[in-house]
N, C-alpha and C. Protein backbone atom coordinates (compact mmCIF):
# COMPACT_ATOMS: atom_id res chain seq x y z
N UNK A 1 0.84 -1.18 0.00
CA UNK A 1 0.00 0.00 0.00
C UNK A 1 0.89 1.24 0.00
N UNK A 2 0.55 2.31 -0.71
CA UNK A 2 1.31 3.55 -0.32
C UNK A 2 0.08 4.64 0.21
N UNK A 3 0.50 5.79 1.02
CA UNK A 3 0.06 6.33 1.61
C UNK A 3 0.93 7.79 1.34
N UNK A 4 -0.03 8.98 1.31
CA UNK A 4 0.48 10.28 1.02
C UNK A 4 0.38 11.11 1.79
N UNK A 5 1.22 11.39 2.81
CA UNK A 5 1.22 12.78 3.84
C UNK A 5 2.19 13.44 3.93
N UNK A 6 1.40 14.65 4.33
CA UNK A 6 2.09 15.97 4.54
C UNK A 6 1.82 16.16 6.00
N UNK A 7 2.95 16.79 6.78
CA UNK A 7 2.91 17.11 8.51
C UNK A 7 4.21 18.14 8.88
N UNK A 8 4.19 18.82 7.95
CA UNK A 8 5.42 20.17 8.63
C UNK A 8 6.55 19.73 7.29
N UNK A 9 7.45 19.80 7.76
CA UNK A 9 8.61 19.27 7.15
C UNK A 9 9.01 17.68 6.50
N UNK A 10 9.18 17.65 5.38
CA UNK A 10 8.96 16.38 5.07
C UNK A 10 10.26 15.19 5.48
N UNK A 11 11.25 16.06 6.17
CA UNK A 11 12.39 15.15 6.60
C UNK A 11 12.32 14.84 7.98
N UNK A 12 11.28 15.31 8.74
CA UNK A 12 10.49 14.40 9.79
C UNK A 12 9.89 12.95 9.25
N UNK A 13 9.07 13.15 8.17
CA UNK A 13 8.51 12.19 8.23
C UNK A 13 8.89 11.37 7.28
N UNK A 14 9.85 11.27 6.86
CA UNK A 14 11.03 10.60 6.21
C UNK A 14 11.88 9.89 7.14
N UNK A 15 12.12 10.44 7.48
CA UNK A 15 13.39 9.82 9.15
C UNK A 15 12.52 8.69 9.91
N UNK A 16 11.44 9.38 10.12
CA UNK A 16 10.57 7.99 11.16
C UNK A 16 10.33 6.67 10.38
N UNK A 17 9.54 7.14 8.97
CA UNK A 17 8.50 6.44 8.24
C UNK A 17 9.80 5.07 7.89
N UNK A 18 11.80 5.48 7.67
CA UNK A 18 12.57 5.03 6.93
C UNK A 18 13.09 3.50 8.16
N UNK A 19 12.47 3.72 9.59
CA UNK A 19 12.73 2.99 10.42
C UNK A 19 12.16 2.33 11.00
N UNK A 20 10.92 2.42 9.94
CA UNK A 20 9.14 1.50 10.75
C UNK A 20 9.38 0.19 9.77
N UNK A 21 9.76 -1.16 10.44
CA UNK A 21 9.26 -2.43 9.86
C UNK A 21 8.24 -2.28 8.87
N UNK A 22 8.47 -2.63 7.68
CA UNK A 22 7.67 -3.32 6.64
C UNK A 22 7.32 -2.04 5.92
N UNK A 23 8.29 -0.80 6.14
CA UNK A 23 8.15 0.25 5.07
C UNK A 23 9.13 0.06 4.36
N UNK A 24 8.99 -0.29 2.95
CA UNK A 24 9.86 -0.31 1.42
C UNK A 24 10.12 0.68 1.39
N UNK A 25 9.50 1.60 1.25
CA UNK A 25 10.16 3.30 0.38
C UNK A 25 9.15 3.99 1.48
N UNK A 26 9.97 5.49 1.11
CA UNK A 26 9.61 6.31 1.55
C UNK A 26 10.30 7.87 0.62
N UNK A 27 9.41 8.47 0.08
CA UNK A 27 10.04 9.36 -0.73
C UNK A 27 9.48 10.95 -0.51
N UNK A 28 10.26 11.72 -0.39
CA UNK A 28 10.41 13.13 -0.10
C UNK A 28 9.49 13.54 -1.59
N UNK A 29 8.44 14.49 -1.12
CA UNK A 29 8.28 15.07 -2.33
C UNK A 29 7.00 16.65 -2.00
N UNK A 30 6.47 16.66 -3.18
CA UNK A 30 5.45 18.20 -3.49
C UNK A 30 4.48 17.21 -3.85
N UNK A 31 3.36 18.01 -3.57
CA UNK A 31 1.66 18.05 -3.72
C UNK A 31 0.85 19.00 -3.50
N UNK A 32 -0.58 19.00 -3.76
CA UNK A 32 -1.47 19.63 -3.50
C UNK A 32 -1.68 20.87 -3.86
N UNK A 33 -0.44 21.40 -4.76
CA UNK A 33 -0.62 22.42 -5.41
C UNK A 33 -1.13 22.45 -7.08
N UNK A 34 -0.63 23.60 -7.60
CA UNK A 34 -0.98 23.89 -8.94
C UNK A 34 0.30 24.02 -9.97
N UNK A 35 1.40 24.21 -9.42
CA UNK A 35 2.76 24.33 -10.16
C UNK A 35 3.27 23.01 -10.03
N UNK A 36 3.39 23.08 -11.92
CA UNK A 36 3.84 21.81 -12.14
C UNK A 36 5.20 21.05 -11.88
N UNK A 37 5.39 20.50 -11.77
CA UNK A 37 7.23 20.20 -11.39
C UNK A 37 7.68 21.46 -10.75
N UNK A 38 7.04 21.41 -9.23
CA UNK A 38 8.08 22.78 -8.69
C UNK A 38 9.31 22.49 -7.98
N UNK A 39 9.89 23.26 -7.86
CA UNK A 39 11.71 23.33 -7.19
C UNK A 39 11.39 23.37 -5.59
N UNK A 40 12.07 22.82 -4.68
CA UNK A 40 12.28 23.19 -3.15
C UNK A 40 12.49 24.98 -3.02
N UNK A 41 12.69 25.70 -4.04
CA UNK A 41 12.75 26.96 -3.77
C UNK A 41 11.40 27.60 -4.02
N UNK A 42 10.93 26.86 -4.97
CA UNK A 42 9.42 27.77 -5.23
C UNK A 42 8.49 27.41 -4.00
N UNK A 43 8.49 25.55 -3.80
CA UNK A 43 7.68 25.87 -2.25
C UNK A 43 7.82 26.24 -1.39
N UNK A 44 9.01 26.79 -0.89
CA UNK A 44 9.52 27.10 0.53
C UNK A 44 9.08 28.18 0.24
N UNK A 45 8.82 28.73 -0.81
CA UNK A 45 8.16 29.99 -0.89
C UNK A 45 6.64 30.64 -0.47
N UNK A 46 5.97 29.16 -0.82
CA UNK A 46 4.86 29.54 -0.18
C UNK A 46 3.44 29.54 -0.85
N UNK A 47 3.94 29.62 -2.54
CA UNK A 47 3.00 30.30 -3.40
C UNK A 47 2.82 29.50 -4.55
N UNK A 48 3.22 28.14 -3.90
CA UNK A 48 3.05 27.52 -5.31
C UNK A 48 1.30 26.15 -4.65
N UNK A 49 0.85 26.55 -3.52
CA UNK A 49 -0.30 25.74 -2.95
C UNK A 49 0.27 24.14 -2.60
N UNK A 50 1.40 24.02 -3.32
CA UNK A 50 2.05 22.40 -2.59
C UNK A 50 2.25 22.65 -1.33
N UNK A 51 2.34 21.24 -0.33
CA UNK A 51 3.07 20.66 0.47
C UNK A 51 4.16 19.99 0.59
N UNK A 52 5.32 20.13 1.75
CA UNK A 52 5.72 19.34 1.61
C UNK A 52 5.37 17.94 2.11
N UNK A 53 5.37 16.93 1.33
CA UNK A 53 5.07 15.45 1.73
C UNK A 53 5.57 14.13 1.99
N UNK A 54 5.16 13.07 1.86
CA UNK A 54 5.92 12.04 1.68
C UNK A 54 4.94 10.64 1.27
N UNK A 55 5.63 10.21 0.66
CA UNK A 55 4.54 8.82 0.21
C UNK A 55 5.53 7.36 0.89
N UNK A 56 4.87 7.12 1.20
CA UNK A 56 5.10 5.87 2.23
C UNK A 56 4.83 4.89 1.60
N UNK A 57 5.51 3.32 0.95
CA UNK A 57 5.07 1.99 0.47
C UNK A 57 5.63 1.15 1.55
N UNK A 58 4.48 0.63 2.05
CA UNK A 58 4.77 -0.89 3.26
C UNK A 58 3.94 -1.84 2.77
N UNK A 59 4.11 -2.39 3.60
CA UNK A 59 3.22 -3.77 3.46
C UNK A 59 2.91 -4.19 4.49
N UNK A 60 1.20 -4.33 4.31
CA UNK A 60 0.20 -4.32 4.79
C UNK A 60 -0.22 -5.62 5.56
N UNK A 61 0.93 -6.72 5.41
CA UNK A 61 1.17 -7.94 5.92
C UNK A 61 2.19 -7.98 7.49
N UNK A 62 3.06 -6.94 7.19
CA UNK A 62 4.17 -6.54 8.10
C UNK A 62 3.43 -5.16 9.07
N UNK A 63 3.05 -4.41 8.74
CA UNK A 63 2.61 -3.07 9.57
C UNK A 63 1.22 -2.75 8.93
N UNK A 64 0.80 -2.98 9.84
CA UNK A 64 -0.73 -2.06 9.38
C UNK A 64 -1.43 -0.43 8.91
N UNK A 65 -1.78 -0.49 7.85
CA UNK A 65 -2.10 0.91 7.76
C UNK A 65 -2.48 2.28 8.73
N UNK A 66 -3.25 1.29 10.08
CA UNK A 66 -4.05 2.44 10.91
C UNK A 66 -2.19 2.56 11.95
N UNK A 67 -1.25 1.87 11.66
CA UNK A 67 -0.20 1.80 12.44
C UNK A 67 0.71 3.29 11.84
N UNK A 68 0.55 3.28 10.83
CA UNK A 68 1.41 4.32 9.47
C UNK A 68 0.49 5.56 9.75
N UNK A 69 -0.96 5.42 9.98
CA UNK A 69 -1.26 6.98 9.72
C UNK A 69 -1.31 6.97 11.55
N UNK A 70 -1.64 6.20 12.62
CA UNK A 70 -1.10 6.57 14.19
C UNK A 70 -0.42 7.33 14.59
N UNK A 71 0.84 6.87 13.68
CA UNK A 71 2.32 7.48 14.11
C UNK A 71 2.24 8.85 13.35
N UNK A 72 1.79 8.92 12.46
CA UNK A 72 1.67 10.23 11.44
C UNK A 72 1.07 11.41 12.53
N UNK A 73 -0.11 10.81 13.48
CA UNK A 73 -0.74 12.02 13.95
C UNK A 73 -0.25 12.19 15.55
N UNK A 74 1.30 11.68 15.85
CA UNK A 74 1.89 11.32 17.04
C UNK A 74 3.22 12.25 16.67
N UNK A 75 3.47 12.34 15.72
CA UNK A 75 4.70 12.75 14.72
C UNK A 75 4.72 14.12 14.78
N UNK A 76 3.74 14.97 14.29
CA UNK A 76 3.97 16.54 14.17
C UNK A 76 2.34 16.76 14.94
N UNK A 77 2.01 17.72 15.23
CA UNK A 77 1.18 18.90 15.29
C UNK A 77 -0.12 18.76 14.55
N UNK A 78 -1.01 18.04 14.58
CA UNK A 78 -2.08 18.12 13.43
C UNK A 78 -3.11 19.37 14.07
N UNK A 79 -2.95 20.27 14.96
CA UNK A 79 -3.76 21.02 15.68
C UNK A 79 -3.49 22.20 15.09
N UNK A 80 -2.01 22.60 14.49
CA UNK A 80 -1.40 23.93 14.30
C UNK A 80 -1.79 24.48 12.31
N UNK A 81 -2.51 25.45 12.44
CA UNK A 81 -2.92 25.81 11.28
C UNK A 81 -1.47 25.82 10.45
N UNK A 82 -0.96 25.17 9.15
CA UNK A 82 -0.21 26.17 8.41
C UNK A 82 1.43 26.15 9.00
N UNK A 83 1.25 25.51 9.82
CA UNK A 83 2.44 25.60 10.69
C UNK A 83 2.95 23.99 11.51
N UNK A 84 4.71 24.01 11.56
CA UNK A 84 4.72 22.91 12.55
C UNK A 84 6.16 23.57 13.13
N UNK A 85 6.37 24.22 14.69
CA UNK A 85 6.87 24.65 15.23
C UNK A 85 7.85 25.85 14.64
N UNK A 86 9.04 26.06 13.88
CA UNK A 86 8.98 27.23 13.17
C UNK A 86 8.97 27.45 11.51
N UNK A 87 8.27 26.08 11.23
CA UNK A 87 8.45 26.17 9.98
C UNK A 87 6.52 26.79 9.60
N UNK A 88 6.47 27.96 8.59
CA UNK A 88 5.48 28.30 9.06
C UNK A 88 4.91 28.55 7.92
N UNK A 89 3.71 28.32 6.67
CA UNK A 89 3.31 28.49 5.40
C UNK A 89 2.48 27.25 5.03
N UNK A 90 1.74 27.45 4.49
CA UNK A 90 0.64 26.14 3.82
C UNK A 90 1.61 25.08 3.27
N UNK A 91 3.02 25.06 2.83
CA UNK A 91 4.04 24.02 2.09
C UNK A 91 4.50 23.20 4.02
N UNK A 92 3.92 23.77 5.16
CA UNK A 92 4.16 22.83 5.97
C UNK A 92 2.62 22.62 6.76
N UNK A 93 1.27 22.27 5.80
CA UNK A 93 0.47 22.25 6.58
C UNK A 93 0.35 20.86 7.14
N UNK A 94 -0.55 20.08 7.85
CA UNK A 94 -0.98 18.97 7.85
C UNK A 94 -2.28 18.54 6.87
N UNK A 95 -1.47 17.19 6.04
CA UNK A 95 -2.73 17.22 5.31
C UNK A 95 -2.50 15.51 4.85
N UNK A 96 -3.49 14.96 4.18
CA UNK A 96 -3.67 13.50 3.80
C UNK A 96 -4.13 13.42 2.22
N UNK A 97 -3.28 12.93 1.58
CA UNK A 97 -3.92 13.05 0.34
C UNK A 97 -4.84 11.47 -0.68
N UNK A 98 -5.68 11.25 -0.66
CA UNK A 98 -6.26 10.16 -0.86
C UNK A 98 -6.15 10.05 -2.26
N UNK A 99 -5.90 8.24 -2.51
CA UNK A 99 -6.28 7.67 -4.09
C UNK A 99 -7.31 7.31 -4.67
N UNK A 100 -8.35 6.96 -3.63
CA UNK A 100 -10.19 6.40 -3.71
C UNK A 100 -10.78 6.70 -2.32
N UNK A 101 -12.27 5.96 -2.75
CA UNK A 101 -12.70 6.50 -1.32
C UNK A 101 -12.40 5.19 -0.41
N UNK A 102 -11.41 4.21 -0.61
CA UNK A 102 -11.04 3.63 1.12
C UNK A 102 -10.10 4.44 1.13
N UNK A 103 -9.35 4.53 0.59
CA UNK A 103 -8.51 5.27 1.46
C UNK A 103 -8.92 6.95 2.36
N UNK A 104 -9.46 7.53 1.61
CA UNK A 104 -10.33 8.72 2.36
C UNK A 104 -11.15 8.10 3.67
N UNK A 105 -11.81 7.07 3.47
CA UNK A 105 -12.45 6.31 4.86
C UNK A 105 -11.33 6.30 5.68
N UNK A 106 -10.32 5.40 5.43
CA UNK A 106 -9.10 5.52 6.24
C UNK A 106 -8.55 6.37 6.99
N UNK A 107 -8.36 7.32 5.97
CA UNK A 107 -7.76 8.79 6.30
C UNK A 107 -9.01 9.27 7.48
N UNK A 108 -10.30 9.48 7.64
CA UNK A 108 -11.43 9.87 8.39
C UNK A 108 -10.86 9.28 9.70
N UNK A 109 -10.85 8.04 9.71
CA UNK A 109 -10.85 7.22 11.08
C UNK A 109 -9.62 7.33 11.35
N UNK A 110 -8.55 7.65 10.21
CA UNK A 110 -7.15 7.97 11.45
C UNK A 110 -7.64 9.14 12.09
N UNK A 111 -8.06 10.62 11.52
CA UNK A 111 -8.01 11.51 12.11
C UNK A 111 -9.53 11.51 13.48
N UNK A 112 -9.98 10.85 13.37
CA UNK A 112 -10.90 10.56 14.25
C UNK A 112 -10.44 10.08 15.73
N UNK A 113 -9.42 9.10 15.35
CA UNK A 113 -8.89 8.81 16.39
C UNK A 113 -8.09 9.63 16.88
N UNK A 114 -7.35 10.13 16.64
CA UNK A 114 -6.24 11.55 16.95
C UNK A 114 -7.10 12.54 17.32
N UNK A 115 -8.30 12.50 17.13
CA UNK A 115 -8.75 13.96 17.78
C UNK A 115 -8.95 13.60 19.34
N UNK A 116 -9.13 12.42 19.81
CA UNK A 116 -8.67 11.94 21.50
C UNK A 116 -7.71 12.07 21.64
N UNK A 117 -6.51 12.58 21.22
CA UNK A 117 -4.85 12.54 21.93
C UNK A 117 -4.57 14.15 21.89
N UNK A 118 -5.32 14.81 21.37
CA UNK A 118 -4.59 16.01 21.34
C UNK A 118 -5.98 17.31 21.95
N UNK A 119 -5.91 18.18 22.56
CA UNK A 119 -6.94 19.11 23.28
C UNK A 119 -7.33 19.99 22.24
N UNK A 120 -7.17 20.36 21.66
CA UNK A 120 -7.06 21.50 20.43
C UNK A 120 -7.88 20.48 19.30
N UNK A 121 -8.46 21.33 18.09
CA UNK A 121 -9.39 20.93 17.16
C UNK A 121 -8.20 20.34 16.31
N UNK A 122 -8.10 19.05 15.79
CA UNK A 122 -7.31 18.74 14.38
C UNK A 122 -7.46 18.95 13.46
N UNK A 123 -6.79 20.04 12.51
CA UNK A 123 -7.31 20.54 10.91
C UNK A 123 -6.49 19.85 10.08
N UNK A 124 -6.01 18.87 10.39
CA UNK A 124 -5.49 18.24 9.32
C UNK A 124 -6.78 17.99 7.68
N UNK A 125 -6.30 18.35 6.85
CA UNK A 125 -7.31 18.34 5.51
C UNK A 125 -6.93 17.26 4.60
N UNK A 126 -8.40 16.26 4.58
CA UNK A 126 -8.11 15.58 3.39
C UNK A 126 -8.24 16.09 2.13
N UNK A 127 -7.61 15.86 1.11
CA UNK A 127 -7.80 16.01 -0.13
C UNK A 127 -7.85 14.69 -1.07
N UNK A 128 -7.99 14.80 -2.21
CA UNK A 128 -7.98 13.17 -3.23
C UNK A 128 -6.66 13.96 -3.69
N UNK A 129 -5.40 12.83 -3.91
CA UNK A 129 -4.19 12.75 -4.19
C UNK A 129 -4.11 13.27 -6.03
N UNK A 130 -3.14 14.48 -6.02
CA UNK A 130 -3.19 14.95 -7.57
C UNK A 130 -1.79 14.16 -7.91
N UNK A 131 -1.23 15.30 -9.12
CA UNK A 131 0.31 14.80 -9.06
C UNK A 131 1.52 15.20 -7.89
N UNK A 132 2.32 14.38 -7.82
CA UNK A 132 3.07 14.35 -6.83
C UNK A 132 4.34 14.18 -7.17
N UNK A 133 5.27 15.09 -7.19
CA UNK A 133 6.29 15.28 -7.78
C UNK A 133 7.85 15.47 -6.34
N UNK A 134 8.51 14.07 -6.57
CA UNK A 134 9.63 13.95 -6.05
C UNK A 134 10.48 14.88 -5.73
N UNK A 135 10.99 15.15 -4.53
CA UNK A 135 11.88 16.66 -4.23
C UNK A 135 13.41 16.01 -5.16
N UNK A 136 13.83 16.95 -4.90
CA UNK A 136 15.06 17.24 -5.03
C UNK A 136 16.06 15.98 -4.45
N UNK A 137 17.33 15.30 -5.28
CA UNK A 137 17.93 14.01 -4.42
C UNK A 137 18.53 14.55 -3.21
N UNK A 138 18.78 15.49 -2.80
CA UNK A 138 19.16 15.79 -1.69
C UNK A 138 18.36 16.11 -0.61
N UNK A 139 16.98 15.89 -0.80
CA UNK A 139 16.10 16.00 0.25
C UNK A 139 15.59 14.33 0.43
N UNK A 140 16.23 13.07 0.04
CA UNK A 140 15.56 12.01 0.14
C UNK A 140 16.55 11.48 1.19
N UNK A 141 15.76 10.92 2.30
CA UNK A 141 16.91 10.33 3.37
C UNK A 141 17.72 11.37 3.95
N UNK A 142 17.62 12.16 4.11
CA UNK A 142 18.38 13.87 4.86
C UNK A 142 18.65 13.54 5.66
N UNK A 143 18.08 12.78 6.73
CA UNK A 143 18.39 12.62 8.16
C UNK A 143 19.44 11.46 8.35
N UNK A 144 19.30 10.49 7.35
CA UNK A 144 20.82 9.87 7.47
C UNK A 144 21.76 10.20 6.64
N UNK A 145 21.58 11.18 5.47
CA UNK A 145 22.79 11.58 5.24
C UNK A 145 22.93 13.21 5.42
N UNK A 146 22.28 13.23 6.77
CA UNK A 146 23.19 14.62 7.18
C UNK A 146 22.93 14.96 8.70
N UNK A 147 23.66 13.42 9.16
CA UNK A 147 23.39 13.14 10.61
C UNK A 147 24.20 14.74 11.64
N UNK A 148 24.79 15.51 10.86
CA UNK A 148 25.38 16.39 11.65
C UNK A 148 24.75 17.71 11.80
N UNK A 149 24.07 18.04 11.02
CA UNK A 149 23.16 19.07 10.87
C UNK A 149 21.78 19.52 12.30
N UNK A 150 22.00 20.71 12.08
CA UNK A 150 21.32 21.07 13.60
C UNK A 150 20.22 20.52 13.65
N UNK A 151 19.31 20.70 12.50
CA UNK A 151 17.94 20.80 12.48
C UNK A 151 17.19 19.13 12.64
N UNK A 152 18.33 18.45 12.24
CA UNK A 152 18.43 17.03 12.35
C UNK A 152 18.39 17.01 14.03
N UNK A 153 19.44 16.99 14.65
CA UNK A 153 19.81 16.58 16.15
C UNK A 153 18.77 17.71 17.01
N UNK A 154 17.92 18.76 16.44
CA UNK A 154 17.00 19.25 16.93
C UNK A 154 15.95 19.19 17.32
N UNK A 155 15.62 18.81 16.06
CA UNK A 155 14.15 19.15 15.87
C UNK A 155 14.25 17.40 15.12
N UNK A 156 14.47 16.86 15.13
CA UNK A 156 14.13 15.30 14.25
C UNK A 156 14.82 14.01 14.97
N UNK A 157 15.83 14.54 15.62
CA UNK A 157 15.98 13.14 16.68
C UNK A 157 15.07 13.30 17.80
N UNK A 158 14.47 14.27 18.32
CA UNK A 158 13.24 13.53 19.54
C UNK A 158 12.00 13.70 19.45
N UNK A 159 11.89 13.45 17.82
CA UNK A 159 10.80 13.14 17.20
C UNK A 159 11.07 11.44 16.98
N UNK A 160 11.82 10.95 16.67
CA UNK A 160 12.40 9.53 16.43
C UNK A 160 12.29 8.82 17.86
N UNK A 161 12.67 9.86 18.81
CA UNK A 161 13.03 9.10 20.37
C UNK A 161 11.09 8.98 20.43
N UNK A 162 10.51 9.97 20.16
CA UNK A 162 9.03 9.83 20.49
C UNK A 162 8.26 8.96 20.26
N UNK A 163 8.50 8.80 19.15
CA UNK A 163 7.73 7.85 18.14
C UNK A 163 8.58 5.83 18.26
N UNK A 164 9.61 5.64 18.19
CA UNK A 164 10.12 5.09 19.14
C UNK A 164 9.46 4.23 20.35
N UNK A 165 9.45 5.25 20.93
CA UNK A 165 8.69 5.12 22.66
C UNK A 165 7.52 4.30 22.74
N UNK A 166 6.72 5.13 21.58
CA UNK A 166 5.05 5.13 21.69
C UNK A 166 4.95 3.88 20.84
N UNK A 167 5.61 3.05 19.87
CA UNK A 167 5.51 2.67 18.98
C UNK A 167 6.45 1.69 18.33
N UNK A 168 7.04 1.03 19.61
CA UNK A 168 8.69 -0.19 19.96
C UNK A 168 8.56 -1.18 18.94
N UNK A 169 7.27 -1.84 19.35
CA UNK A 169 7.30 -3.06 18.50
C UNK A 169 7.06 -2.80 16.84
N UNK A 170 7.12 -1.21 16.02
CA UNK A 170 6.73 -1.65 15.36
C UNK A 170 8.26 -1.50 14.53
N UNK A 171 9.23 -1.09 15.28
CA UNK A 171 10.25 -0.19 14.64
C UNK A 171 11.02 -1.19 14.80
N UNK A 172 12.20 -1.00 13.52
CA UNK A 172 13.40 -2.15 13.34
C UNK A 172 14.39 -1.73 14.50
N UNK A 173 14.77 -2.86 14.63
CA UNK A 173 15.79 -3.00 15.53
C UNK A 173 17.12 -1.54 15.39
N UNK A 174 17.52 -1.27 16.30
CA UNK A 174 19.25 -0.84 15.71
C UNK A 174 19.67 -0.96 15.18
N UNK A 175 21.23 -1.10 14.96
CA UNK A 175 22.36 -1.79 14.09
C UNK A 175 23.33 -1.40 15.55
């Protein structure tokens, strides 16, 4: 199965999604806008209506779907309009992008359930999934290849320790 979300920054949810048992891929990319093949510079901009996202392929034999979108609404902020701590513009909103209507059912009952974990209203927005266009190769896997970087050891390792915690058995072992 693959699955399409957006939750702040997409090298959050790259880093987690790359260490959950029975996820194959996981790929950095744009959605939900109107500009076609846009650059990491045009969305950071703000004005091109994309997100940043990520599409997730596991298998549905190894980790369960309601397990993939759980962690999704454990992961960032689904309460914060437009925003996930200082990254701040509709290219970091929370959002779910669907291929049919199970998966939109899906998407309903994850966010259904997440609205018990958090005090604040969840605006995470579904949409039906348009084109989705791959970032840049240097935004795929960021967090292991740029284990030295602040924003990494900041803001994305105790998001890993979190998720982790909440969520042991579903995550591969060490090395």
């Amino acid at each position: 199965m693959k699955l399409t979300l957006a939750g702040g920054c997409f090298w959050c949810l790259d880093a987690i999604y790359r260490q959950v048992r029975g996820v194959k891929n996981v790929v950095s990319g744009y959605t939900g806008g109107d500009t076609p093949t846009p650059s990491y510079d045009q969305v950071s901009m703000g004005t091109t209506g994309h997100a940043e996202a990520v599409q997730i392929t596991f298998d549905e034999s190894i980790v369960p779907a309601d397990v993939i979108l759980d962690l999704f609404f454990l992961i960032h902020d689904p309460t914060t309009l437009n925003r996930q701590g200082n990254d701040v513009g509709t290219q970091y909103r929370s959002a779910m992008f669907y291929i049919d209507d199970k998966q939109k059912k899906l998407f309903e009952a994850a966010k259904e359930r997440a609205k018990n974990q958090w005090d604040d209203p969840v605006v995470t927005t579904l949409s039906a999934l348009g084109m989705f266009y791959p970032a840049e190769n240097y935004h795929q896997d960021y967090f292991n290849q740029n284990p030295g970087n602040g924003y990494c050891s900041v803001v994305i390792a105790p998001k890993i320790v979190k998720a982790r915690k909440a969520y042991k058995k579903w995550f591969q072992l060490e090395d």
